[in-house]
C-alpha atoms as a PDB file:
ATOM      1  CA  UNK A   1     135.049 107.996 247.828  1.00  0.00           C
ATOM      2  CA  UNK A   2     137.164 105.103 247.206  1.00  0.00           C
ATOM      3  CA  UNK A   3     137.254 101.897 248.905  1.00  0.00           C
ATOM      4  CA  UNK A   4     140.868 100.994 248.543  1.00  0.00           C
ATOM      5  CA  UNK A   5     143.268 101.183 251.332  1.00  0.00           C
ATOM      6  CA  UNK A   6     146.502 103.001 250.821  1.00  0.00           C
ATOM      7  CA  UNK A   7     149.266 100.219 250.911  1.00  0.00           C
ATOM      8  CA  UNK A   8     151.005  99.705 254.333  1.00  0.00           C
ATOM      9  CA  UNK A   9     155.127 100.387 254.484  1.00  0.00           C
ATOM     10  CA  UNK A  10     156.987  97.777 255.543  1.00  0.00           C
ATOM     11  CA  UNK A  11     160.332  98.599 257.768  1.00  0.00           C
ATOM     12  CA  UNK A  12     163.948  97.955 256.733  1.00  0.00           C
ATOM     13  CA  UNK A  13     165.207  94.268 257.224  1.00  0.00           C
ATOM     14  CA  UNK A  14     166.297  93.456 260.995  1.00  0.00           C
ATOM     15  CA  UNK A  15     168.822  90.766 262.018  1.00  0.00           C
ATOM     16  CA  UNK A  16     165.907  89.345 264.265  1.00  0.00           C
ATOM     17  CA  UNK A  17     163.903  88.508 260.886  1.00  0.00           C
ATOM     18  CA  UNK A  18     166.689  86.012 260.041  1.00  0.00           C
ATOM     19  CA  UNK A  19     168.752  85.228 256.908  1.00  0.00           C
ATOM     20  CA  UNK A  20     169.261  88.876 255.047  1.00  0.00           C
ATOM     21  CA  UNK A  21     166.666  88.859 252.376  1.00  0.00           C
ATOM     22  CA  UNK A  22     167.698  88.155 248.499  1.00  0.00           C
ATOM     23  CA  UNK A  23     168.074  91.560 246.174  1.00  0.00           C
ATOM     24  CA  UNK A  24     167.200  91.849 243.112  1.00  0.00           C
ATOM     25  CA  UNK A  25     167.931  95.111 241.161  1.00  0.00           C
ATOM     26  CA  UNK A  26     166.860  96.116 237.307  1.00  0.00           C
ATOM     27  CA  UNK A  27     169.102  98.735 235.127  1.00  0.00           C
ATOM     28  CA  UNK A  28     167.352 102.371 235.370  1.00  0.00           C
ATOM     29  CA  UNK A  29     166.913 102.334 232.098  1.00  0.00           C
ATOM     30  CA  UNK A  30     164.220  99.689 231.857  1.00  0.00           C
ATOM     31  CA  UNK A  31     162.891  99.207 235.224  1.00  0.00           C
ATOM     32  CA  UNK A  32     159.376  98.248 236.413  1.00  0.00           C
ATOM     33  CA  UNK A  33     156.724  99.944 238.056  1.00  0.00           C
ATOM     34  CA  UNK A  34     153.964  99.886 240.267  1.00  0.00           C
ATOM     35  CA  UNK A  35     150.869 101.704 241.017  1.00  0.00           C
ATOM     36  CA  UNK A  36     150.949 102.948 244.466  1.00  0.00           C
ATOM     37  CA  UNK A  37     146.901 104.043 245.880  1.00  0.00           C
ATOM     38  CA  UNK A  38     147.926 107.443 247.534  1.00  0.00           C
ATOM     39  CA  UNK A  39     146.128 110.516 248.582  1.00  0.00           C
ATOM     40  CA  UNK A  40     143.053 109.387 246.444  1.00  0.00           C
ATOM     41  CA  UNK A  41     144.884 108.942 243.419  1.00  0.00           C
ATOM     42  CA  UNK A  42     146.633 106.053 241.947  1.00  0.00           C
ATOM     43  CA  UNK A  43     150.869 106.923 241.712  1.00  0.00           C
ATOM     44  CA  UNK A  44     153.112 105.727 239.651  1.00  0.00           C
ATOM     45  CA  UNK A  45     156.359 104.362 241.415  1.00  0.00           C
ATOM     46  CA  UNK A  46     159.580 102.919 239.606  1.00  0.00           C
ATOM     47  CA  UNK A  47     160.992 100.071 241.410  1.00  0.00           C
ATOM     48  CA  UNK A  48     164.328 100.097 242.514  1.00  0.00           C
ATOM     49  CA  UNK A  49     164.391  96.841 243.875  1.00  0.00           C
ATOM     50  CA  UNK A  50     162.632  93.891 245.086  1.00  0.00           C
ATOM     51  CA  UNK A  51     163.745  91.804 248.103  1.00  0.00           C
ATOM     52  CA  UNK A  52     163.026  87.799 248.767  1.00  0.00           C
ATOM     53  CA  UNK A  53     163.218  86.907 252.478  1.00  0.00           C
ATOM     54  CA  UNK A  54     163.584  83.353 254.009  1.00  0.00           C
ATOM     55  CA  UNK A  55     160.132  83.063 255.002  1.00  0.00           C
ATOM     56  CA  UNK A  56     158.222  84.010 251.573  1.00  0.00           C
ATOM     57  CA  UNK A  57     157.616  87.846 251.928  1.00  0.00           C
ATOM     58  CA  UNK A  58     158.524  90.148 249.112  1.00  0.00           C
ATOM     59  CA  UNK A  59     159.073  93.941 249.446  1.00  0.00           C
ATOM     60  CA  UNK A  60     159.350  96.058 246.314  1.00  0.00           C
ATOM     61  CA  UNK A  61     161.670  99.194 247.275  1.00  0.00           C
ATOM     62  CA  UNK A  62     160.019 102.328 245.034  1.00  0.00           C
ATOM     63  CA  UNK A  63     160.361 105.668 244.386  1.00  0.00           C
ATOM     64  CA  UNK A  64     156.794 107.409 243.641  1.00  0.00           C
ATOM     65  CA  UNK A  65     155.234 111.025 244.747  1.00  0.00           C
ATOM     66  CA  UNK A  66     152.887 110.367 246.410  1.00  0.00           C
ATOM     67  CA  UNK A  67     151.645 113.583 247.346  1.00  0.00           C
ATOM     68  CA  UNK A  68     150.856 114.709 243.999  1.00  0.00           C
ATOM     69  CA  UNK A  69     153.052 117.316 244.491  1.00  0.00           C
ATOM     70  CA  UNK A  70     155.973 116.194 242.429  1.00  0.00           C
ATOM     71  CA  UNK A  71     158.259 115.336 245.675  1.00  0.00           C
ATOM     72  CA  UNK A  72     159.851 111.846 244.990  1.00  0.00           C
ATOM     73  CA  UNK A  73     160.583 109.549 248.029  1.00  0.00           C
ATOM     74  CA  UNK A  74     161.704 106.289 248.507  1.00  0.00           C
ATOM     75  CA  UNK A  75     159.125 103.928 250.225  1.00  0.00           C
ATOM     76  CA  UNK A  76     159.082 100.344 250.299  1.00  0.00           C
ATOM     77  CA  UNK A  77     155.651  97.472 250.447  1.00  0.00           C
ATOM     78  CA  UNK A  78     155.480  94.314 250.956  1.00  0.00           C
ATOM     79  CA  UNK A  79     153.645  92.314 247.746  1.00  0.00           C
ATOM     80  CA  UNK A  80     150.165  92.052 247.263  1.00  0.00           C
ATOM     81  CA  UNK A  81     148.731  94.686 248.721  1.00  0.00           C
ATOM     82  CA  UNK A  82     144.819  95.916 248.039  1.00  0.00           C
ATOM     83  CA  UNK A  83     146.634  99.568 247.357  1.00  0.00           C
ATOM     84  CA  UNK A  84     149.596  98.408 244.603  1.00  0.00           C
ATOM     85  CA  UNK A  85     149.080  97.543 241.189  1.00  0.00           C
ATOM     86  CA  UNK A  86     151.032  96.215 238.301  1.00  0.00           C
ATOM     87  CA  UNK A  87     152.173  99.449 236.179  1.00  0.00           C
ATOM     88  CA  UNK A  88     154.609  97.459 233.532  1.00  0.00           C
ATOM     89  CA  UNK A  89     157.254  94.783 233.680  1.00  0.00           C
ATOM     90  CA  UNK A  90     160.708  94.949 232.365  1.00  0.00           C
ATOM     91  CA  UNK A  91     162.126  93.405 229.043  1.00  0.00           C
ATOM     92  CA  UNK A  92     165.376  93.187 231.460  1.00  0.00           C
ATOM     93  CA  UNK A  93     165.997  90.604 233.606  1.00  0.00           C
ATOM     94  CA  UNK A  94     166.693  91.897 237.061  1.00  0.00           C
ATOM     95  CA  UNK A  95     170.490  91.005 238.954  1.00  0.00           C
ATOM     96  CA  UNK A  96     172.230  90.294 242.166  1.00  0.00           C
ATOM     97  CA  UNK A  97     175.004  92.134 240.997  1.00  0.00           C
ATOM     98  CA  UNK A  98     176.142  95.647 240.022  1.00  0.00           C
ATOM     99  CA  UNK A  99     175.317  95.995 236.313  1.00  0.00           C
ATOM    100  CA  UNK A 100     178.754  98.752 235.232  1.00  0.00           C
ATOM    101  CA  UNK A 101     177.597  98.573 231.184  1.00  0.00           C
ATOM    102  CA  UNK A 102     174.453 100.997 232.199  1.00  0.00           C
ATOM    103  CA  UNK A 103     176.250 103.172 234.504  1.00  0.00           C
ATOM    104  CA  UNK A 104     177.570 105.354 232.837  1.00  0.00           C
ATOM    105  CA  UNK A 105     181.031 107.037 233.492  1.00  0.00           C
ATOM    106  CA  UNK A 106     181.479 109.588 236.146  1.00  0.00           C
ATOM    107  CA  UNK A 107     180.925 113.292 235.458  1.00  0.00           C
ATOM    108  CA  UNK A 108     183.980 114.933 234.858  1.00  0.00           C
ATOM    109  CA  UNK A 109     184.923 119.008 235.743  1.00  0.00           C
ATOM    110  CA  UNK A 110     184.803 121.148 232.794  1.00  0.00           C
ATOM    111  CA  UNK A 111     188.470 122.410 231.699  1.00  0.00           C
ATOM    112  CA  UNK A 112     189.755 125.739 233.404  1.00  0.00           C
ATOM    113  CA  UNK A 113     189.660 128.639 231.184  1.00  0.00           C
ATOM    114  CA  UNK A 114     192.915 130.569 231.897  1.00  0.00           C
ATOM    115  CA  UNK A 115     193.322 133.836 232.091  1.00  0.00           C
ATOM    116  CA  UNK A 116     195.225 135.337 228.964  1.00  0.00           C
ATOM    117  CA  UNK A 117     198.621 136.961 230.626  1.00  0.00           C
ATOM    118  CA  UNK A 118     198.771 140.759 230.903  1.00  0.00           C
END
């Protein structure tokens, strides 16, 4: 049986912590991960984004199953924890703003087939 903890969850930011915290975001394409310590495995978990508050704390929001049962959620730790590891970095560097280039266009419909004319 392991000795490692699974990582507490940290709640959403609240006007009563003060200044809203600093985001940081990477492109999907190249984001990093962590190892989240989860039902007695370790899990990978892609980071979506990483937030700086005024007072020094720093909470990675991830996406990871970590049931082992291939249901992805969106959960979000404060950094370091005992239960979250380093997975890989990102050869990106991570921005404030919305990154359009690696977006991608929207979907469009597929073209109507019409029906020949009787």
């Amino acid at each position: 049986m392991s000795t490692i903890e699974e990582p507490t969850e940290s709640r959403p930011w609240r006007t009563e912590d003060g200044p809203q915290p600093e985001v940081w975001t990477w492109p999907n394409v190249d984001c990093p991960a962590l190892y989240v310590w989860a039902s007695g495995a370790w899990r990978y978990a892609r980071v979506q984004a990483r937030q700086n508050y005024a007072d020094g704390r720093v909470i990675y929001l991830v996406e990871a199953d970590l049931r082992g049962d291939t249901t992805v959620t969106v959960h979000r730790y404060a950094w370091p924890q005992p239960g979250l590891r380093v997975a890989h970095g990102s050869s990106m560097e991570p921005s404030r703003g919305v990154d359009e280039a690696n977006q991608g266009d929207m979907p469009r419909p597929a073209p109507r087939k019409l029906r020949p004319s009787a």
